[in-house]
N, C-alpha and C. Protein backbone atom coordinates (compact mmCIF):
# COMPACT_ATOMS: atom_id res chain seq x y z
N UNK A 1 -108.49 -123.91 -21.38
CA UNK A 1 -108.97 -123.68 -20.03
C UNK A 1 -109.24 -125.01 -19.33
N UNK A 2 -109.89 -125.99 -20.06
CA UNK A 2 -110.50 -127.30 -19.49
C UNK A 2 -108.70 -127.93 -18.72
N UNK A 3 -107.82 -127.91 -20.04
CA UNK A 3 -106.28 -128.57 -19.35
C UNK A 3 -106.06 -127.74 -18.05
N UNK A 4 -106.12 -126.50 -18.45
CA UNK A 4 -105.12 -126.00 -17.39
C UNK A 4 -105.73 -126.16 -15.84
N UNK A 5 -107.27 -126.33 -15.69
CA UNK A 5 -107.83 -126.79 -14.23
C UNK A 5 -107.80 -128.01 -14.22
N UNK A 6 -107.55 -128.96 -15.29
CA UNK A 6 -107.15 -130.24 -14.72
C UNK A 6 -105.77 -130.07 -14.69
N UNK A 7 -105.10 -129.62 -15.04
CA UNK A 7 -103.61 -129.72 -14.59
C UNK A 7 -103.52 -128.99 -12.93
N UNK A 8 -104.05 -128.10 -12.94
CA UNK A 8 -104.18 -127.34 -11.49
C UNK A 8 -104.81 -128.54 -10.28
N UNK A 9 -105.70 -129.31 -10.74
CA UNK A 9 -106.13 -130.40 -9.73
C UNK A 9 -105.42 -131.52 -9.13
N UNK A 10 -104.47 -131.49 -10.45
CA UNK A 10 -104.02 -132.77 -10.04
C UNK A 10 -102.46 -132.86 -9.87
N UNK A 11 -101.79 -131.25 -10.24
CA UNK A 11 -100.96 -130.96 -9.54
C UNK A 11 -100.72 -130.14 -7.97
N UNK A 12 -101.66 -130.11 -7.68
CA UNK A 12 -101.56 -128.91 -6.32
C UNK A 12 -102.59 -130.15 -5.14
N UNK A 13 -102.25 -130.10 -3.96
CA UNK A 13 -102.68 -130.94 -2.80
C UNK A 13 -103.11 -129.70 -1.23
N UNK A 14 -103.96 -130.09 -1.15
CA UNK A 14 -104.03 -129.14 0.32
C UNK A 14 -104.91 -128.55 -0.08
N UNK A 15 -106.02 -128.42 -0.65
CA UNK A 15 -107.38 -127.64 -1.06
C UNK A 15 -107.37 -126.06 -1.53
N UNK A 16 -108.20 -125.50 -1.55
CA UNK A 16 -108.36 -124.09 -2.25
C UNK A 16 -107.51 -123.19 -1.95
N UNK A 17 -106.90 -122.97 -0.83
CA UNK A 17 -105.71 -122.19 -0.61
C UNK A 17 -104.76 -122.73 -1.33
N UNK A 18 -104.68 -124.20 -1.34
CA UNK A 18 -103.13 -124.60 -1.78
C UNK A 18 -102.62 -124.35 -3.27
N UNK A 19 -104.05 -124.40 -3.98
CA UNK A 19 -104.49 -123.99 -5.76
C UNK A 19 -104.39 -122.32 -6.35
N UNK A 20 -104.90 -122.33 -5.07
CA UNK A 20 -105.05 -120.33 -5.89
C UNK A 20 -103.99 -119.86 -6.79
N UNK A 21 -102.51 -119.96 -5.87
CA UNK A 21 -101.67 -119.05 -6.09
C UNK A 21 -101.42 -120.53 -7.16
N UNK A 22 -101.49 -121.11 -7.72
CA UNK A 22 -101.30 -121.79 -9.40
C UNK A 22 -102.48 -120.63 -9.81
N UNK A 23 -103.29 -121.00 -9.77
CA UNK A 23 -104.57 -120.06 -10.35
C UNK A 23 -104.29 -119.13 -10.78
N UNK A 24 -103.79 -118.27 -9.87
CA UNK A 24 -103.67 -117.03 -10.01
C UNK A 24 -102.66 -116.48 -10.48
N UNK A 25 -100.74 -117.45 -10.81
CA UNK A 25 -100.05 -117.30 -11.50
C UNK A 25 -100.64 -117.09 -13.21
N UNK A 26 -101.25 -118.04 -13.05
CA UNK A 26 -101.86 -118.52 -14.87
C UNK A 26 -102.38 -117.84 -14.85
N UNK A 27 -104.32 -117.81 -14.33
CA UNK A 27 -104.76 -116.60 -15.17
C UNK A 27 -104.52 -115.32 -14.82
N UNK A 28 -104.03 -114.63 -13.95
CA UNK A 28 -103.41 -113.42 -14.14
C UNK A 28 -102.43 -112.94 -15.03
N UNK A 29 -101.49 -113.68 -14.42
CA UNK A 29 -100.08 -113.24 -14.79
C UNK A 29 -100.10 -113.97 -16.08
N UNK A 30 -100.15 -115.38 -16.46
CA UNK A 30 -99.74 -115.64 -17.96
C UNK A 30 -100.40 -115.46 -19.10
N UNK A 31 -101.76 -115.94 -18.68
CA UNK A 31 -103.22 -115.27 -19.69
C UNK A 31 -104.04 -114.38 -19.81
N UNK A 32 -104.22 -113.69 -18.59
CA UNK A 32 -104.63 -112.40 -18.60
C UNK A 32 -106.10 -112.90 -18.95
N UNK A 33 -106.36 -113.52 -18.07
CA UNK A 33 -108.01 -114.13 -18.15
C UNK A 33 -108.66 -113.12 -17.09
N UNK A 34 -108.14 -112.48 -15.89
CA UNK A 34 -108.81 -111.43 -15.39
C UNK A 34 -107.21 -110.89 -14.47
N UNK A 35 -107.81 -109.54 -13.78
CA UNK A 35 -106.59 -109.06 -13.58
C UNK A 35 -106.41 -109.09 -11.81
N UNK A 36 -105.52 -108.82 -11.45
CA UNK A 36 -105.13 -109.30 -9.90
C UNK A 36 -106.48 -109.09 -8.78
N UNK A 37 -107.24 -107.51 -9.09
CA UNK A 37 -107.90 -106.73 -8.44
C UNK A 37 -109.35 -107.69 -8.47
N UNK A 38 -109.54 -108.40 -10.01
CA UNK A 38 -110.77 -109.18 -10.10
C UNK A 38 -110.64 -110.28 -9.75
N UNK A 39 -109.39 -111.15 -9.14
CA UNK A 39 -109.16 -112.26 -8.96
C UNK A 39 -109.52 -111.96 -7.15
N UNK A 40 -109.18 -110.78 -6.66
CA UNK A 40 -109.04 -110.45 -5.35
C UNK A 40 -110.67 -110.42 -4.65
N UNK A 41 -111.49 -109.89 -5.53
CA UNK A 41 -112.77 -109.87 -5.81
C UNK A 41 -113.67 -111.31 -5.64
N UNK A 42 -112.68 -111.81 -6.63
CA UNK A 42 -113.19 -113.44 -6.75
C UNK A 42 -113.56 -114.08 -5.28
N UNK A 43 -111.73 -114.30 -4.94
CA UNK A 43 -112.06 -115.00 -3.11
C UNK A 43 -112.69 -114.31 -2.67
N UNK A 44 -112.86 -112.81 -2.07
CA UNK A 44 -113.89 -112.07 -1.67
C UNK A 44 -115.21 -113.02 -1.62
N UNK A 45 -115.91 -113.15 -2.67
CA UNK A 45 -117.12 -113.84 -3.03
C UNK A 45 -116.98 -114.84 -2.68
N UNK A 46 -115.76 -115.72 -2.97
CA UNK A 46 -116.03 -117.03 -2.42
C UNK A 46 -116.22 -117.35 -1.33
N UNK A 47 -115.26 -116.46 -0.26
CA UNK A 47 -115.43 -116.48 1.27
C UNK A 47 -116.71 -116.32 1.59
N UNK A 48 -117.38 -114.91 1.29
CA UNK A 48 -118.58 -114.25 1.80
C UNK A 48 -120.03 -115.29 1.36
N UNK A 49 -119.53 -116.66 0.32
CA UNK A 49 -120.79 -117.38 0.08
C UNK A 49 -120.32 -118.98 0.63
N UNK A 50 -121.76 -119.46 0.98
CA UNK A 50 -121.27 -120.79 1.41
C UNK A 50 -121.15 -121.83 0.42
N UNK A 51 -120.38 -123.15 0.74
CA UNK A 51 -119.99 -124.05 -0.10
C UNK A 51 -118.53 -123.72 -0.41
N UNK A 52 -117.78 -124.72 -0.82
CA UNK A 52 -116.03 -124.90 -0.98
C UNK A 52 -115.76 -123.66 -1.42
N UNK A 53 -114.49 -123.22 -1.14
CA UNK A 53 -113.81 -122.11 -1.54
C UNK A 53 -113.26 -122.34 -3.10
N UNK A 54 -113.27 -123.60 -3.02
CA UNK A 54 -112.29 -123.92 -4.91
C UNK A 54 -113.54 -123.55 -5.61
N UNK A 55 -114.97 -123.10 -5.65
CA UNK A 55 -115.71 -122.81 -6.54
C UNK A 55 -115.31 -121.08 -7.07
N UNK A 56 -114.32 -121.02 -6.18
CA UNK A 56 -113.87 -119.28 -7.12
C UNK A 56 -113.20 -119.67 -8.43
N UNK A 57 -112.87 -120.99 -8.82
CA UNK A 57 -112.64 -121.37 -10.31
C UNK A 57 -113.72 -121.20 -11.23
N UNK A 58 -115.13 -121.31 -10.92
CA UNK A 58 -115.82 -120.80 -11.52
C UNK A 58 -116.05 -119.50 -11.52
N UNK A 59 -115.62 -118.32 -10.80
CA UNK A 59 -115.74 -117.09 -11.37
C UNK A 59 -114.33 -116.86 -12.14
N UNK A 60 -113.15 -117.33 -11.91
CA UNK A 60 -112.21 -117.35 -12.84
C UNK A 60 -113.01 -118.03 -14.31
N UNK A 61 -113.32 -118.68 -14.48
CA UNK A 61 -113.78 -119.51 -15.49
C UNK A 61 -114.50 -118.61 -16.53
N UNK A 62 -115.66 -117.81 -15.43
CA UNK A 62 -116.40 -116.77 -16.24
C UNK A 62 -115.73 -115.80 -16.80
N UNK A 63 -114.67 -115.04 -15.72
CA UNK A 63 -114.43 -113.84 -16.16
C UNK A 63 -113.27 -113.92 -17.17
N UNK A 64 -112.91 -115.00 -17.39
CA UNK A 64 -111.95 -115.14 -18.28
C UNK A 64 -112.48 -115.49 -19.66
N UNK A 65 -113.26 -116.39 -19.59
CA UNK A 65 -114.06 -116.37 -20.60
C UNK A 65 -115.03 -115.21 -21.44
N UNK A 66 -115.75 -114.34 -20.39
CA UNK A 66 -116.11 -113.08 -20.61
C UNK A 66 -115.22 -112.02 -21.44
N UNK A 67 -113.91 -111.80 -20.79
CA UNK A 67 -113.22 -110.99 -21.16
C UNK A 67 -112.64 -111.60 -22.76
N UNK A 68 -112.36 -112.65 -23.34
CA UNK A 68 -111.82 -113.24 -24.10
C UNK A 68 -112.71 -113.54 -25.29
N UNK A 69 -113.97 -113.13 -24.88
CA UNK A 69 -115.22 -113.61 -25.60
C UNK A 69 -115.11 -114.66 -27.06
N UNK A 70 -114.95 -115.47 -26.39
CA UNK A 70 -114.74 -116.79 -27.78
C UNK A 70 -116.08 -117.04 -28.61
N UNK A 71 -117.47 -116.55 -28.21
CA UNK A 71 -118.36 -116.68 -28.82
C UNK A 71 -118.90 -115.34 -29.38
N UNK A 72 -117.77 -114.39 -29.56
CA UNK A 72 -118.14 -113.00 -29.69
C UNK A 72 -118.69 -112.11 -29.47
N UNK A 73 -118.96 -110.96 -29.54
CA UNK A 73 -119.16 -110.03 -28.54
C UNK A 73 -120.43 -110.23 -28.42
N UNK A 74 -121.27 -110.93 -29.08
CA UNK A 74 -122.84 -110.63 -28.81
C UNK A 74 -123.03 -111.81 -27.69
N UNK A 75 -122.22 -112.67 -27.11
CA UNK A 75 -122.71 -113.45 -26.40
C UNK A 75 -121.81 -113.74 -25.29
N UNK A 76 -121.88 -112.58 -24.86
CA UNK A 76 -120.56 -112.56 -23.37
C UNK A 76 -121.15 -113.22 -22.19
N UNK A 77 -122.09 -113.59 -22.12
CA UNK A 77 -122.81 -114.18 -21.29
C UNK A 77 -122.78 -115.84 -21.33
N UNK A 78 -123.03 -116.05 -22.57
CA UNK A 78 -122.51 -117.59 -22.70
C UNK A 78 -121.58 -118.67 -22.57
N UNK A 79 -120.43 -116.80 -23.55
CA UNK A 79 -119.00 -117.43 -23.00
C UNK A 79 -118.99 -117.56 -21.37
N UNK A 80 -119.10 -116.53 -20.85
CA UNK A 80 -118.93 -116.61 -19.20
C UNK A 80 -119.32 -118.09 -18.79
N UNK A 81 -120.90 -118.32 -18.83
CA UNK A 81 -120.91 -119.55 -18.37
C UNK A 81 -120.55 -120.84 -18.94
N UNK A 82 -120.53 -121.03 -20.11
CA UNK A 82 -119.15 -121.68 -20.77
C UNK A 82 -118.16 -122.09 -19.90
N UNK A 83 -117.51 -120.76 -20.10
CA UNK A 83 -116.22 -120.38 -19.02
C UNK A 83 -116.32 -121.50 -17.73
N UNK A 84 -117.12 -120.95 -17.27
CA UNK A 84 -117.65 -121.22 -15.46
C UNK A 84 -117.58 -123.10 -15.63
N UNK A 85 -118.23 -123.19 -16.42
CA UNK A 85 -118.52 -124.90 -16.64
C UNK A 85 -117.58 -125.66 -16.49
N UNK A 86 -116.54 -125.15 -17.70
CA UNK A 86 -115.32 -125.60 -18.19
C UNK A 86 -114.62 -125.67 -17.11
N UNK A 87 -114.53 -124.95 -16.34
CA UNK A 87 -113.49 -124.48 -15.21
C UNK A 87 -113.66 -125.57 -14.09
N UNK A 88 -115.36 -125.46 -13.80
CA UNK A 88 -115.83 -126.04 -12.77
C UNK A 88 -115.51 -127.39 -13.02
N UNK A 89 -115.95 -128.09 -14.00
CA UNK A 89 -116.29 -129.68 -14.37
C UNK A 89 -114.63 -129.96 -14.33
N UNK A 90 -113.49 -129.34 -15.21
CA UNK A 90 -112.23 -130.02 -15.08
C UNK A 90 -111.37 -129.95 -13.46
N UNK A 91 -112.09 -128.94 -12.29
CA UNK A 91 -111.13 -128.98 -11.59
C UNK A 91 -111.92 -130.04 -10.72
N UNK A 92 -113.34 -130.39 -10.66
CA UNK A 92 -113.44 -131.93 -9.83
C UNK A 92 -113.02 -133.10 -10.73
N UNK A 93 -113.29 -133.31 -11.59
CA UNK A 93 -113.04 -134.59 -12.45
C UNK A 93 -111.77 -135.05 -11.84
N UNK A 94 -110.06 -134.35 -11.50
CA UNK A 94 -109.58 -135.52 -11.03
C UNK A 94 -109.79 -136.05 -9.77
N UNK A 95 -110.83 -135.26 -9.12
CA UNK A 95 -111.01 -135.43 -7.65
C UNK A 95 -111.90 -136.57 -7.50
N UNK A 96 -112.78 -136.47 -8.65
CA UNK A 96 -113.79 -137.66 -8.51
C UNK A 96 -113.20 -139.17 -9.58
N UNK A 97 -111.81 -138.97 -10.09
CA UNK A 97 -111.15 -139.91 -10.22
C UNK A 97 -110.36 -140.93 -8.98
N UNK A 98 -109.43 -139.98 -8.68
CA UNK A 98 -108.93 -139.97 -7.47
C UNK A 98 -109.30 -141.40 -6.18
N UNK A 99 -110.91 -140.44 -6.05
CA UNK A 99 -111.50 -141.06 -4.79
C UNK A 99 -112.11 -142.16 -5.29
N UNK A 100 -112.33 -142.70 -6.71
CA UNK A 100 -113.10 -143.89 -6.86
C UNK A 100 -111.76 -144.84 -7.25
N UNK A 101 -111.17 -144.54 -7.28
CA UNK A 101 -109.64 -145.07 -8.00
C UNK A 101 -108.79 -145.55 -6.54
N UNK A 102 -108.98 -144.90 -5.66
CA UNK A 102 -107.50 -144.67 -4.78
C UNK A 102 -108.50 -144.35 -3.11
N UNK A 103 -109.26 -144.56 -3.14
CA UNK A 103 -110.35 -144.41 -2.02
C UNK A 103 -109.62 -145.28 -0.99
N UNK A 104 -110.16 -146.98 -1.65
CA UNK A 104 -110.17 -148.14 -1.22
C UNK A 104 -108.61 -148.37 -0.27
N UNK A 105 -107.56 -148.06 -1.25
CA UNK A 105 -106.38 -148.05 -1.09
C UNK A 105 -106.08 -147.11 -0.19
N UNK A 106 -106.41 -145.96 0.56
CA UNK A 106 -105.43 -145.18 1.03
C UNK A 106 -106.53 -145.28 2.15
N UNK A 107 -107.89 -146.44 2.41
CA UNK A 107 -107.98 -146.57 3.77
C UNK A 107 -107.45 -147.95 4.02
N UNK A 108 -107.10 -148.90 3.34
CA UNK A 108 -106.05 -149.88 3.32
C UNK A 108 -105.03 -149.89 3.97
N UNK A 109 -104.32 -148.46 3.78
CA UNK A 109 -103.23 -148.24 4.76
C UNK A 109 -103.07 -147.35 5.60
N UNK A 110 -104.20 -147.19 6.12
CA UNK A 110 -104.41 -146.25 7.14
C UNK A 110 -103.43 -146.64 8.48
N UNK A 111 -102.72 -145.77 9.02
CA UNK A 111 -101.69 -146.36 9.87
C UNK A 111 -100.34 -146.98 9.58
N UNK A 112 -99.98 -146.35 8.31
CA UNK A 112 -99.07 -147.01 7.85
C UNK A 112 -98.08 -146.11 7.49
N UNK A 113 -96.84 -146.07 8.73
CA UNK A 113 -95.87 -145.04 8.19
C UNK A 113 -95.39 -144.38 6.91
N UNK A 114 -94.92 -145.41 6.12
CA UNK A 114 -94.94 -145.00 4.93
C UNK A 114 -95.69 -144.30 4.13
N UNK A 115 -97.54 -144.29 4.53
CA UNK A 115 -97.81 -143.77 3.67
C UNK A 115 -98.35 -142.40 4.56
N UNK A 116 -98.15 -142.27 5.59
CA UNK A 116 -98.95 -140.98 6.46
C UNK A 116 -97.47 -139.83 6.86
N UNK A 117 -95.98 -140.34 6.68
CA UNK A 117 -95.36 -139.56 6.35
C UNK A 117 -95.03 -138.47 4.91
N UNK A 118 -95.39 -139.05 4.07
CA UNK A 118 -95.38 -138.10 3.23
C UNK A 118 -96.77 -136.85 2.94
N UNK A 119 -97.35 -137.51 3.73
CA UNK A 119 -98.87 -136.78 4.12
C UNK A 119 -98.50 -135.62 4.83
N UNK A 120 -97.60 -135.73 5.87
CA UNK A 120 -96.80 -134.82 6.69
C UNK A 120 -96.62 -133.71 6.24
N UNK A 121 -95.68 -134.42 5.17
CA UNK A 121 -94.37 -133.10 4.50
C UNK A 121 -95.24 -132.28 3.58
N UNK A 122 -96.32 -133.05 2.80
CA UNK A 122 -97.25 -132.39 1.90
C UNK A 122 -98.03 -131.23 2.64
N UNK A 123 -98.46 -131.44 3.86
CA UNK A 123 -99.32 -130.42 4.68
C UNK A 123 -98.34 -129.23 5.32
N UNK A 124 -97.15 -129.74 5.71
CA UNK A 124 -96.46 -128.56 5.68
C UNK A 124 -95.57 -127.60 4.16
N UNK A 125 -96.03 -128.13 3.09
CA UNK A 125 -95.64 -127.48 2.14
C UNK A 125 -96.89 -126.39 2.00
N UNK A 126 -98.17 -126.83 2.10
CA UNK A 126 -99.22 -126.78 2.04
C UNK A 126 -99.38 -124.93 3.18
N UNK A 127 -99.07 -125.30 3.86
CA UNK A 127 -98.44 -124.05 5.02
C UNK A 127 -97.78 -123.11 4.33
N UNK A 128 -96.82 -123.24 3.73
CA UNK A 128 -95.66 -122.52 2.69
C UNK A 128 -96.96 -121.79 1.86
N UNK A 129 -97.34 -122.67 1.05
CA UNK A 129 -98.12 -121.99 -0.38
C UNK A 129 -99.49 -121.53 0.42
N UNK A 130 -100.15 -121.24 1.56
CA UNK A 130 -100.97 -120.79 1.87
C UNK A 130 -100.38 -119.22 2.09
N UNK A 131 -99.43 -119.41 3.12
CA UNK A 131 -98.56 -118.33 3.71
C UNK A 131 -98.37 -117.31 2.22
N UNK A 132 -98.03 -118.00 1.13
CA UNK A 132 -97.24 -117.25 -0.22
C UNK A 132 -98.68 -116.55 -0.84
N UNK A 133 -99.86 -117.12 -0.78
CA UNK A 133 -101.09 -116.38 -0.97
C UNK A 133 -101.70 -115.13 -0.24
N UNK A 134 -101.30 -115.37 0.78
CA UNK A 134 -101.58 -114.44 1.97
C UNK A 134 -100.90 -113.23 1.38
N UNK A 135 -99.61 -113.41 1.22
CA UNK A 135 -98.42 -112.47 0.91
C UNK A 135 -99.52 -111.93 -0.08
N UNK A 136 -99.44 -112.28 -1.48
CA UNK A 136 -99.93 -112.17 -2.45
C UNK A 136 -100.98 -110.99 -2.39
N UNK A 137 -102.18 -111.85 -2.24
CA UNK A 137 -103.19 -111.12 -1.87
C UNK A 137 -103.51 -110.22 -0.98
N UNK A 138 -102.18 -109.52 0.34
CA UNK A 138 -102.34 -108.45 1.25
C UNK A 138 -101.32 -107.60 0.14
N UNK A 139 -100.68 -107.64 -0.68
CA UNK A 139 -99.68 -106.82 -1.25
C UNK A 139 -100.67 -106.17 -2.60
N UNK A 140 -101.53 -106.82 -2.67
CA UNK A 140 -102.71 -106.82 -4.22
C UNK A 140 -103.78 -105.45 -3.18
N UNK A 141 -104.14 -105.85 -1.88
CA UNK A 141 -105.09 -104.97 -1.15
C UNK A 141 -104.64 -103.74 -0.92
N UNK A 142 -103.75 -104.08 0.23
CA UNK A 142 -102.89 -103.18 0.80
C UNK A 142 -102.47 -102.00 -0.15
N UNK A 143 -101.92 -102.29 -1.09
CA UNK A 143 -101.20 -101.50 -2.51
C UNK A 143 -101.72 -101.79 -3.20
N UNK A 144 -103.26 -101.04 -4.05
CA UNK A 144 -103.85 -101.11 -5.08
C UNK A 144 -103.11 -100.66 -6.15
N UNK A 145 -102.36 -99.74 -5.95
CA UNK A 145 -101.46 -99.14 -7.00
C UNK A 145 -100.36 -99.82 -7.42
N UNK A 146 -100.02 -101.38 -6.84
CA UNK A 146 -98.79 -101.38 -6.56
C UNK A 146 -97.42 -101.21 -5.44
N UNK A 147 -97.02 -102.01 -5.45
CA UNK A 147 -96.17 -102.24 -4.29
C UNK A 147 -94.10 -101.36 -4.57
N UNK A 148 -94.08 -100.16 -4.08
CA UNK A 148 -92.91 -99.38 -4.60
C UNK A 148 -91.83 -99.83 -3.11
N UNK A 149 -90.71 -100.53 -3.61
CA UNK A 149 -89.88 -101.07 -1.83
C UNK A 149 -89.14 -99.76 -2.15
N UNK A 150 -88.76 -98.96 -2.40
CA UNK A 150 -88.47 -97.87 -2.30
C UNK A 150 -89.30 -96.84 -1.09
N UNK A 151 -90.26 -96.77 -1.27
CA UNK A 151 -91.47 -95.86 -0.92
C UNK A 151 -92.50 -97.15 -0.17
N UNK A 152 -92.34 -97.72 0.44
CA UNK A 152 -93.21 -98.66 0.91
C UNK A 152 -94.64 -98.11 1.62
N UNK A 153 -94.44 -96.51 2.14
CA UNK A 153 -95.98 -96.33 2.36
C UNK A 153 -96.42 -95.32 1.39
N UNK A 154 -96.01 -95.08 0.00
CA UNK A 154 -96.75 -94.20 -0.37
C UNK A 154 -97.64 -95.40 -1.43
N UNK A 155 -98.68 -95.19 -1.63
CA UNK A 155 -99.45 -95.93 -2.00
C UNK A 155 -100.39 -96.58 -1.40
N UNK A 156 -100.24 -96.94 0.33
CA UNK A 156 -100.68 -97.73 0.95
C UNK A 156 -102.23 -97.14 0.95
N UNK A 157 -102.96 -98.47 1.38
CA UNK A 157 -104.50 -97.92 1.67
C UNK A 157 -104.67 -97.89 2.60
N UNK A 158 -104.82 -97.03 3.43
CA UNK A 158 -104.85 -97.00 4.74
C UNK A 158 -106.53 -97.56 5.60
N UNK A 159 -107.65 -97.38 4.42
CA UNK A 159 -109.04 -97.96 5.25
C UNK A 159 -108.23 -99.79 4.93
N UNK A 160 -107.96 -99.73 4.26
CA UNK A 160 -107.92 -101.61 3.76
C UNK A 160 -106.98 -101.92 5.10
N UNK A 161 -105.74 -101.66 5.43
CA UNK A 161 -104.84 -101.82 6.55
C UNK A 161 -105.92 -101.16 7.72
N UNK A 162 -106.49 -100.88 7.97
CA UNK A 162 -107.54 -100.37 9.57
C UNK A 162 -108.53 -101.36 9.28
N UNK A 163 -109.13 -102.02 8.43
CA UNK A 163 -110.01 -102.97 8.35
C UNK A 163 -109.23 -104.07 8.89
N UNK A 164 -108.31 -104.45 8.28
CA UNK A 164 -107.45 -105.66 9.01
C UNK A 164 -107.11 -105.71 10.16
N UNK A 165 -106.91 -104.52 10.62
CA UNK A 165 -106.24 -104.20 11.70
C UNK A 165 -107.01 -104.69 12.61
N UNK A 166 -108.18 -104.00 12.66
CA UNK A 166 -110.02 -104.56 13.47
C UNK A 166 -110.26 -105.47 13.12
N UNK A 167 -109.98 -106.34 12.36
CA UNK A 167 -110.46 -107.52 12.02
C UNK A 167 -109.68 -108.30 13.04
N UNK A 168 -108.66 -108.24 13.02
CA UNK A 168 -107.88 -109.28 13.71
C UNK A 168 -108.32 -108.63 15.10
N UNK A 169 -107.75 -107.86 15.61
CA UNK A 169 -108.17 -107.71 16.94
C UNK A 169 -109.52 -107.91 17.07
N UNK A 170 -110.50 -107.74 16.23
CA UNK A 170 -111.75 -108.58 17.10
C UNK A 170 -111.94 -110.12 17.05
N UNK A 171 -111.53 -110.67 15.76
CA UNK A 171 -111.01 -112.22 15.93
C UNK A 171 -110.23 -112.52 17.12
N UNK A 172 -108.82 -112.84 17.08
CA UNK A 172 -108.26 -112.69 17.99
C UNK A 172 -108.51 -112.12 19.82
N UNK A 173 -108.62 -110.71 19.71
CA UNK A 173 -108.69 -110.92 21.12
C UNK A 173 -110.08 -110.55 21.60
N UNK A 174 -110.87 -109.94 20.57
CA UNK A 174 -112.63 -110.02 21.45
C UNK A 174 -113.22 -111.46 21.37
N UNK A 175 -112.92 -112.39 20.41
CA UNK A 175 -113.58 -113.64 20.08
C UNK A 175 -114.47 -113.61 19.34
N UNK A 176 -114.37 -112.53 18.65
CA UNK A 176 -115.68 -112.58 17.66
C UNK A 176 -116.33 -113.50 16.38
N UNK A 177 -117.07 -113.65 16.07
CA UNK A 177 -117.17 -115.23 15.07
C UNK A 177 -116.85 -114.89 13.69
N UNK A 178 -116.52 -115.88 13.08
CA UNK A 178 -116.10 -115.48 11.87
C UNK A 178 -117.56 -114.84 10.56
N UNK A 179 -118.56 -115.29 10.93
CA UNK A 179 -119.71 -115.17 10.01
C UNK A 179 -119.87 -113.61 10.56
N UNK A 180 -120.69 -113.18 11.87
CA UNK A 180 -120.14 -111.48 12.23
C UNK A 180 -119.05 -111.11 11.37
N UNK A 181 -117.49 -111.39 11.52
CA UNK A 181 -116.79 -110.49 11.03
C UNK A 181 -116.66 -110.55 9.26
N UNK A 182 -117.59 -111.37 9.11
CA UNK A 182 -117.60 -111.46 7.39
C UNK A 182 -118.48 -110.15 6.83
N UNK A 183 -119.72 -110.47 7.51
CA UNK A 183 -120.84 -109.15 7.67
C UNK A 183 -120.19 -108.00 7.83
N UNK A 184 -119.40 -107.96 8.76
CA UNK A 184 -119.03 -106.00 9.53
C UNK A 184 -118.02 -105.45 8.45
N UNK A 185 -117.08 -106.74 7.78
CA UNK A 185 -116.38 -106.48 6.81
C UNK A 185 -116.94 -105.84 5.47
N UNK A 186 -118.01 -106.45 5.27
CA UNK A 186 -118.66 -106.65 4.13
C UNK A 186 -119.11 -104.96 3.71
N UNK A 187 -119.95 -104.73 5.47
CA UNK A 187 -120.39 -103.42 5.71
C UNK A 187 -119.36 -101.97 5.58
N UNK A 188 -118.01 -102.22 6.20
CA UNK A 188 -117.63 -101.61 6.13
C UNK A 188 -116.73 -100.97 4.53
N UNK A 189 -117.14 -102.33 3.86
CA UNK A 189 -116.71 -101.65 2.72
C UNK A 189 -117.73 -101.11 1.65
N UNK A 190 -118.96 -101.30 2.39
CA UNK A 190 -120.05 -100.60 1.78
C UNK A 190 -119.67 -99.53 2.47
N UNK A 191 -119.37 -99.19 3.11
CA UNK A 191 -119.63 -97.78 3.84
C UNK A 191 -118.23 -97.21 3.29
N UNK A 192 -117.09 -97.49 2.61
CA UNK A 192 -115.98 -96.84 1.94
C UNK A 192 -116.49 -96.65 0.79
N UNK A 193 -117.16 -97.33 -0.14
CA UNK A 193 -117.76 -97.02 -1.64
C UNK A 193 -118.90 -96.19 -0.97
N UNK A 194 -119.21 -96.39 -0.93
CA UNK A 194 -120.81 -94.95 0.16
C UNK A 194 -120.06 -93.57 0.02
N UNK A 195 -119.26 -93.74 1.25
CA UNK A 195 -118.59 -92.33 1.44
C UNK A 195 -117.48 -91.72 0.35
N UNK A 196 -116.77 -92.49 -0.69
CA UNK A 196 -115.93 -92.26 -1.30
C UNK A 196 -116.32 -91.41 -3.06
């Protein structure tokens, strides 16, 4: 776990969006450290609390650790925060390499074609792999069951698609703030587990 968030740090550029979908290839799909629905859960939490979004590596951290229980079943709790630690401490470490290493140097050349074009191309890749999360994670909501291109609306959730739906139109064209629509969101899916 400790490699694979330092490998995730110090291969991926463009912050917590740009990481996830590594994240979420690995521990979903290759390790089965938690499953799409708890990873979906994860950002959930991360959004709805303040401080960086890359701290949803620490609930990956836990729940993977939890589920895997390396300290056995009597201490799922330990592993978790174990987990959480491990996760947390390797994905800053190259960051706090990085900036004491390469600080000095990259305000050195501040203004310097060479080095603010490839800055460019990185932020629009960065666009790409945000966009590919988006995908991701509305196809994980949208289709709890699964996504059938055959049958593309049977399955669909239809409160999860009307939440979005209002979401954006009150972003977008009422102007509503993002901390409100975190709340009304929040509410309204209390009020689907309520009524359901």
């Amino acid at each position: 776990m400790g490699w694979f968030f330092t490998k995730a740090a110090l291969v991926t550029f463009g912050g917590a969006y740009a990481v996830l979908p590594y994240i979420v290839q690995h521990a979903v799909d290759h390790q089965g450290w938690l499953t799409a629905s708890q990873m979906i859960d994860g950002l959930a939490l991360g959004e709805t609390t303040p401080g960086p979004l890359i701290m949803v590596v620490a609930f990956v951290g836990f729940v993977g650790a939890w589920t895997h229980a390396p300290f056995g079943p009597d201490a799922l709790a330990a592993a978790g925060v174990a987990g959480a630690s491990v996760a947390t401490f390797f994905t800053f470490l190259p960051s706090f390499l990085f900036i004491l290493a390469g600080g000095p140097l990259i305000e050195a050349s501040h203004g310097n074609a060479r080095v603010t074009a490839p800055l460019i191309g990185i932020t629009a890749a960065v666009v790409g792999v945000v966009a590919s999360l988006a995908v991701f994670f509305g196809v994980h909501v949208f289709w709890p069951g699964g996504f059938a291109a055959a049958q593309p609306l049977q399955g669909l959730d239809a409160w999860s698609v009307a939440t979005f739906a209002v979401a954006l139109v009150a972003l977008f064209r009422a102007g509503v703030g993002m901390i409100p629509l975190v709340f009304a969101g929040a509410a309204a899916g209390l009020v689907r587990v309520l009524v359901a």
